[in-house]
N, C-alpha and C. Protein backbone atom coordinates (compact mmCIF):
# COMPACT_ATOMS: atom_id res chain seq x y z
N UNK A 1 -23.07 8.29 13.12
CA UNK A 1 -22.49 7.18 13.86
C UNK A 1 -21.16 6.78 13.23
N UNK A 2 -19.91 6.40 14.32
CA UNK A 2 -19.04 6.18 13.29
C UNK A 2 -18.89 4.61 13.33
N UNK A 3 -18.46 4.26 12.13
CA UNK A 3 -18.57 2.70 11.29
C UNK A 3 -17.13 1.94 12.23
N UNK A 4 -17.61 0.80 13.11
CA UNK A 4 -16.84 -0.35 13.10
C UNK A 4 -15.43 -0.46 12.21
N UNK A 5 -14.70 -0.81 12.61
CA UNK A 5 -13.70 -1.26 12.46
C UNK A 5 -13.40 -3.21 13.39
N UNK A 6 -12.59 -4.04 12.45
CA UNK A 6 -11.89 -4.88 12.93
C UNK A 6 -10.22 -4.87 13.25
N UNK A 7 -9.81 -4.93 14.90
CA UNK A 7 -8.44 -4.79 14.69
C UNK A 7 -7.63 -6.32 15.07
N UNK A 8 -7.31 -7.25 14.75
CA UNK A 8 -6.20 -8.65 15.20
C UNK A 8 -5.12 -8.11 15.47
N UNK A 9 -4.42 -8.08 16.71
CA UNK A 9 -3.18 -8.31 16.91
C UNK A 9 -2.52 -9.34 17.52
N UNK A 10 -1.70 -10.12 16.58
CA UNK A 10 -0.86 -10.86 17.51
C UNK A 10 0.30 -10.26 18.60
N UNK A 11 0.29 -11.03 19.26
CA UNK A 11 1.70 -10.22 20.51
C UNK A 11 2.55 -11.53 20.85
N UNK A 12 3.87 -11.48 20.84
CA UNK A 12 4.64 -12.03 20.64
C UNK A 12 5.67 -11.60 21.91
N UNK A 13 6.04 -12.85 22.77
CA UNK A 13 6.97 -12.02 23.91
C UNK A 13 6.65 -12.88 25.03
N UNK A 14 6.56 -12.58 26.35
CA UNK A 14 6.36 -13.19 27.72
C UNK A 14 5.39 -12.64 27.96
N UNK A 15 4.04 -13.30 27.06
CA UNK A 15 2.46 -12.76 27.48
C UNK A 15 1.96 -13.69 28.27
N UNK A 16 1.53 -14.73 28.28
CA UNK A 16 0.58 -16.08 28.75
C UNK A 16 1.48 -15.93 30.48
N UNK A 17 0.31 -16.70 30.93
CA UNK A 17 0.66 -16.79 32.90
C UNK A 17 0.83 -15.59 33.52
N UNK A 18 1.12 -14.13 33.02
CA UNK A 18 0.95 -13.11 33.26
C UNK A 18 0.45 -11.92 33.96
N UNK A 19 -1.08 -12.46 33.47
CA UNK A 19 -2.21 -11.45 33.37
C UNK A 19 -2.50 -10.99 32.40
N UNK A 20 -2.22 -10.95 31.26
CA UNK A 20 -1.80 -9.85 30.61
C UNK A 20 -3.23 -10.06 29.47
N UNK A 21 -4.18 -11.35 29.31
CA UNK A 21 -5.22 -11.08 28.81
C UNK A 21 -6.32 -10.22 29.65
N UNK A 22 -6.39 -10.71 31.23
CA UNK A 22 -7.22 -9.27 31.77
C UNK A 22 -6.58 -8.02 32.04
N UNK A 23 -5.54 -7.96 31.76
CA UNK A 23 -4.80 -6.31 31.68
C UNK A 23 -5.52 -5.86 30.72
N UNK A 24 -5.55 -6.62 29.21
CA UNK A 24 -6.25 -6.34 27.94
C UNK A 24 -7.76 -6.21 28.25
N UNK A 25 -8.56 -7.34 28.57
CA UNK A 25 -9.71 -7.00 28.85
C UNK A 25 -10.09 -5.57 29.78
N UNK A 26 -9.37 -5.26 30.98
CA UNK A 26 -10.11 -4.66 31.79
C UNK A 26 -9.71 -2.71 30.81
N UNK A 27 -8.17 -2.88 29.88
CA UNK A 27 -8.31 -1.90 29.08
C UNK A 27 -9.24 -1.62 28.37
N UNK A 28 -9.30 -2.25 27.30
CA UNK A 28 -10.65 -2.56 26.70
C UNK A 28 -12.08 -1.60 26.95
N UNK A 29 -12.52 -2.26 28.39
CA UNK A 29 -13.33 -1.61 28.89
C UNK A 29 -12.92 -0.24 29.51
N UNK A 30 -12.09 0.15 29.66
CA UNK A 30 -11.91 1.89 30.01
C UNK A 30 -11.37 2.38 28.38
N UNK A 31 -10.99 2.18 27.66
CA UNK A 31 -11.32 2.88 26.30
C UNK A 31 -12.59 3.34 26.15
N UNK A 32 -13.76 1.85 25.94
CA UNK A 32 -14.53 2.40 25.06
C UNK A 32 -15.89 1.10 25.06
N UNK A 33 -16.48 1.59 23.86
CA UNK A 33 -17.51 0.11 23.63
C UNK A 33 -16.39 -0.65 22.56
N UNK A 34 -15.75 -1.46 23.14
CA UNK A 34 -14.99 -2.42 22.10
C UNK A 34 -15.48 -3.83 22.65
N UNK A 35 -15.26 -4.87 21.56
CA UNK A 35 -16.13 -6.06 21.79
C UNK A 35 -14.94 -6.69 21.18
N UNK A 36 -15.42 -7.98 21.72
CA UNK A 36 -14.11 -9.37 21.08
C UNK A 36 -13.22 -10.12 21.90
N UNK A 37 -12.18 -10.34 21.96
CA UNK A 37 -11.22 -11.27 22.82
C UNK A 37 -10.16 -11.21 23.07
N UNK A 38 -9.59 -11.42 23.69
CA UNK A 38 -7.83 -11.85 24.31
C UNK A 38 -8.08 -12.96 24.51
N UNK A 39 -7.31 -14.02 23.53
CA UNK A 39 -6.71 -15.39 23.97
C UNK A 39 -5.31 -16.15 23.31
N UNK A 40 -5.11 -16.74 24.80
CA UNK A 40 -4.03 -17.51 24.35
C UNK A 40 -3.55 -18.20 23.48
N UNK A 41 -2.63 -18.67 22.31
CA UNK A 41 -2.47 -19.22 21.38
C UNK A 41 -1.05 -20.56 21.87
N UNK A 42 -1.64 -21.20 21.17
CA UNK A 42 -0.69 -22.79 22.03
C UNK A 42 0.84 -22.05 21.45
N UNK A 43 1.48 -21.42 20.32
CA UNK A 43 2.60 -21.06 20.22
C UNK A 43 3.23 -20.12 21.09
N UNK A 44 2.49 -19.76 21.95
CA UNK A 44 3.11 -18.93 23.40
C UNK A 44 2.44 -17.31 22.77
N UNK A 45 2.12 -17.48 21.61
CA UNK A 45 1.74 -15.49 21.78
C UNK A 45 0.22 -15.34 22.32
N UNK A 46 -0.36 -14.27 22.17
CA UNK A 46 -1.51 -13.52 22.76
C UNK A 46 -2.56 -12.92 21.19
N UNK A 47 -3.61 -13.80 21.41
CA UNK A 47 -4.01 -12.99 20.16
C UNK A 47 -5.17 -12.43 20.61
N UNK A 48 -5.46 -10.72 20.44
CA UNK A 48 -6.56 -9.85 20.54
C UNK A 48 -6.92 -9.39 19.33
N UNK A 49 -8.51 -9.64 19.49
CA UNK A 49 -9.52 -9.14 18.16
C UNK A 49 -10.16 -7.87 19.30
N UNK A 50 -9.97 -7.22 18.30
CA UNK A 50 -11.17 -6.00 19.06
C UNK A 50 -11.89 -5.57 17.86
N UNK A 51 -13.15 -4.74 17.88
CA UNK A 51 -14.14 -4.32 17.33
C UNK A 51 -14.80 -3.12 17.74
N UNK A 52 -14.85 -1.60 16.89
CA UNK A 52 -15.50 -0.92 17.55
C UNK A 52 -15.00 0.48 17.01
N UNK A 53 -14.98 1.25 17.13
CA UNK A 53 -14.50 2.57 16.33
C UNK A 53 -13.44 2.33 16.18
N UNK A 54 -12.61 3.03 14.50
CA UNK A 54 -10.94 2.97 14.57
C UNK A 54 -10.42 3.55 15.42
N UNK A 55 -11.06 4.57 15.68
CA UNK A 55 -10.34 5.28 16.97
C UNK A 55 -9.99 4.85 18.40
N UNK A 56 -10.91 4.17 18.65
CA UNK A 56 -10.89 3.19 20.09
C UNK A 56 -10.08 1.86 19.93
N UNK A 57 -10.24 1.41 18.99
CA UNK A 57 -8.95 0.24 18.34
C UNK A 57 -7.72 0.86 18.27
N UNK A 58 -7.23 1.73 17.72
CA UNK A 58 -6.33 1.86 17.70
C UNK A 58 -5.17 2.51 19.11
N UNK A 59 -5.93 3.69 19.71
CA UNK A 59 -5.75 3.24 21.27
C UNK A 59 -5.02 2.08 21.91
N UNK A 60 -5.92 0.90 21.78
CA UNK A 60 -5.88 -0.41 22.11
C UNK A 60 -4.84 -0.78 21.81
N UNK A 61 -4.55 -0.55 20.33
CA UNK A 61 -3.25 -1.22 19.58
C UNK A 61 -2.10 -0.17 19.95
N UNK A 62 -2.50 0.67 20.61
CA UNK A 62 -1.18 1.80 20.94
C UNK A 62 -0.86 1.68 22.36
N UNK A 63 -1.38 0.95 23.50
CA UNK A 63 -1.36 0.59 24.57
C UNK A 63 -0.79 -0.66 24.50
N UNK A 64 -0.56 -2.01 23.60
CA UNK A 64 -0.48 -3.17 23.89
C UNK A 64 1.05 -2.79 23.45
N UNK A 65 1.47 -1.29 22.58
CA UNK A 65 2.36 -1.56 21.79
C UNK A 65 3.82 -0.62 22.89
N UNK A 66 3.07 -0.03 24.21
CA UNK A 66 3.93 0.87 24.94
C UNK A 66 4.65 0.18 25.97
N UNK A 67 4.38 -1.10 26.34
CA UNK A 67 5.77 -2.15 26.84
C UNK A 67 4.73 -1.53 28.41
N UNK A 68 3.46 -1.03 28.36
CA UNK A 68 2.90 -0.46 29.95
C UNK A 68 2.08 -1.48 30.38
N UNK A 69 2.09 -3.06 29.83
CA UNK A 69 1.43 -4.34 29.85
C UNK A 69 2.17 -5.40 30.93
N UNK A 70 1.70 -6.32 31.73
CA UNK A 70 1.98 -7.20 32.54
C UNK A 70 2.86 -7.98 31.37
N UNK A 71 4.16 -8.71 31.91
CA UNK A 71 5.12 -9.53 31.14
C UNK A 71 5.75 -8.59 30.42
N UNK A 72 6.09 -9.44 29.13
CA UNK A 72 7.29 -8.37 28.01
C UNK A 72 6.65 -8.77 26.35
N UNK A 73 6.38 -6.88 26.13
CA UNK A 73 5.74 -7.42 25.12
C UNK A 73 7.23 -7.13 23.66
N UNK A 74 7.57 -8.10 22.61
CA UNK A 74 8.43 -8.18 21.74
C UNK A 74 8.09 -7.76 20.44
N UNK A 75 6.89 -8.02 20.02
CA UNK A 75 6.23 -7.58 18.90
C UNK A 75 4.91 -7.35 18.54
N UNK A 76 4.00 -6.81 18.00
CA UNK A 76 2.52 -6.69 17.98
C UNK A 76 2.83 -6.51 16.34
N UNK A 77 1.87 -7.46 15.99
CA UNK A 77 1.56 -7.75 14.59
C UNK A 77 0.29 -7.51 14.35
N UNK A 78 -0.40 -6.55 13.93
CA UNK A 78 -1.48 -5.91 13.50
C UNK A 78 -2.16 -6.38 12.20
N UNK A 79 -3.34 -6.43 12.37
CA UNK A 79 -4.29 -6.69 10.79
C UNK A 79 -5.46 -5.84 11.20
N UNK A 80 -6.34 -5.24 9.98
CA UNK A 80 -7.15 -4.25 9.92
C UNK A 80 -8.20 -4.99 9.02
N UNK A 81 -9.18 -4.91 9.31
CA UNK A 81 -10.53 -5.43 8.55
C UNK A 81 -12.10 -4.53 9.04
N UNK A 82 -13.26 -4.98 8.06
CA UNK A 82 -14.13 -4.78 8.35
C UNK A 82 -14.61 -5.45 9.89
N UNK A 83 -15.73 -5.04 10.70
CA UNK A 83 -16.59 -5.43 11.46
C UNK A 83 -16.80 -6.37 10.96
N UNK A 84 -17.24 -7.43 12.15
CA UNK A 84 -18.43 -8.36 11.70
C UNK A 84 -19.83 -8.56 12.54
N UNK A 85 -19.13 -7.78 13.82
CA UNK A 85 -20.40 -8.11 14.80
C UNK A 85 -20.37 -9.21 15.50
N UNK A 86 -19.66 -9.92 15.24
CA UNK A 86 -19.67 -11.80 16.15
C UNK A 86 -19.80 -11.52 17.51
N UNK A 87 -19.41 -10.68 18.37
CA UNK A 87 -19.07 -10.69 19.75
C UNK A 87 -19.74 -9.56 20.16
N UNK A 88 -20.69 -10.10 21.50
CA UNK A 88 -21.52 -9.30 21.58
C UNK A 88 -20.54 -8.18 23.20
N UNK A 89 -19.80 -8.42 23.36
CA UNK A 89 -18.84 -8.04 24.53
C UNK A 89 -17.39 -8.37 24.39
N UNK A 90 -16.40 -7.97 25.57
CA UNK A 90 -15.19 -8.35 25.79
C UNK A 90 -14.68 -9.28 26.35
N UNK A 91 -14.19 -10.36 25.86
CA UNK A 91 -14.05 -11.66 26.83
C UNK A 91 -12.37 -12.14 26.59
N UNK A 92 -12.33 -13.19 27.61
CA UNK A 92 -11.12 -13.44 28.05
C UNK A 92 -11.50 -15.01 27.46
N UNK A 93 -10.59 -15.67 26.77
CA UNK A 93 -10.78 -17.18 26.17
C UNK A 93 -9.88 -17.74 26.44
């Protein structure tokens, strides 16, 4: 079995009013089994946690990072951690 991974990215740009958290969600779900969130942050960026093979995370983080997203994306700021399991699915917050 391969081991969980945690991926955070912030996104920075003309995300919010968009779409662009169910663009993320409905990706999400055509990757893979990834679990966690897209939500809005009151400073105008987009923050996604995903969970789930590095391989399927990173995907994720290579899609948010190809400008092929609803709005304009300016920067994706990445962090890498263990799993934790908190989220039992993909949700939109």
């Amino acid at each position: 079995m391969t081991e969980s991974t945690r991926l955070t990215a912030l996104i920075e740009g003309h995300v919010q009013g968009v779409g662009f958290r169910w663009s993320v969600s409905a990706r999400a779900a055509g990757i893979g089994p990834l679990t966690g969130y897209a939500r809005n942050l009151p400073d105008g960026r987009v923050e996604v946690l995903a969970e789930g093979s590095r391989a399927d995370c990173a995907r994720l983080l290579d899609w948010l990072r190809t400008g092929d997203t609803p709005g304009r994306v300016d920067t994706v700021t990445e962090h890498w951690g263990p799993a934790t399991g908190d989220h039992p699915d993909f949700r939109i917050r």
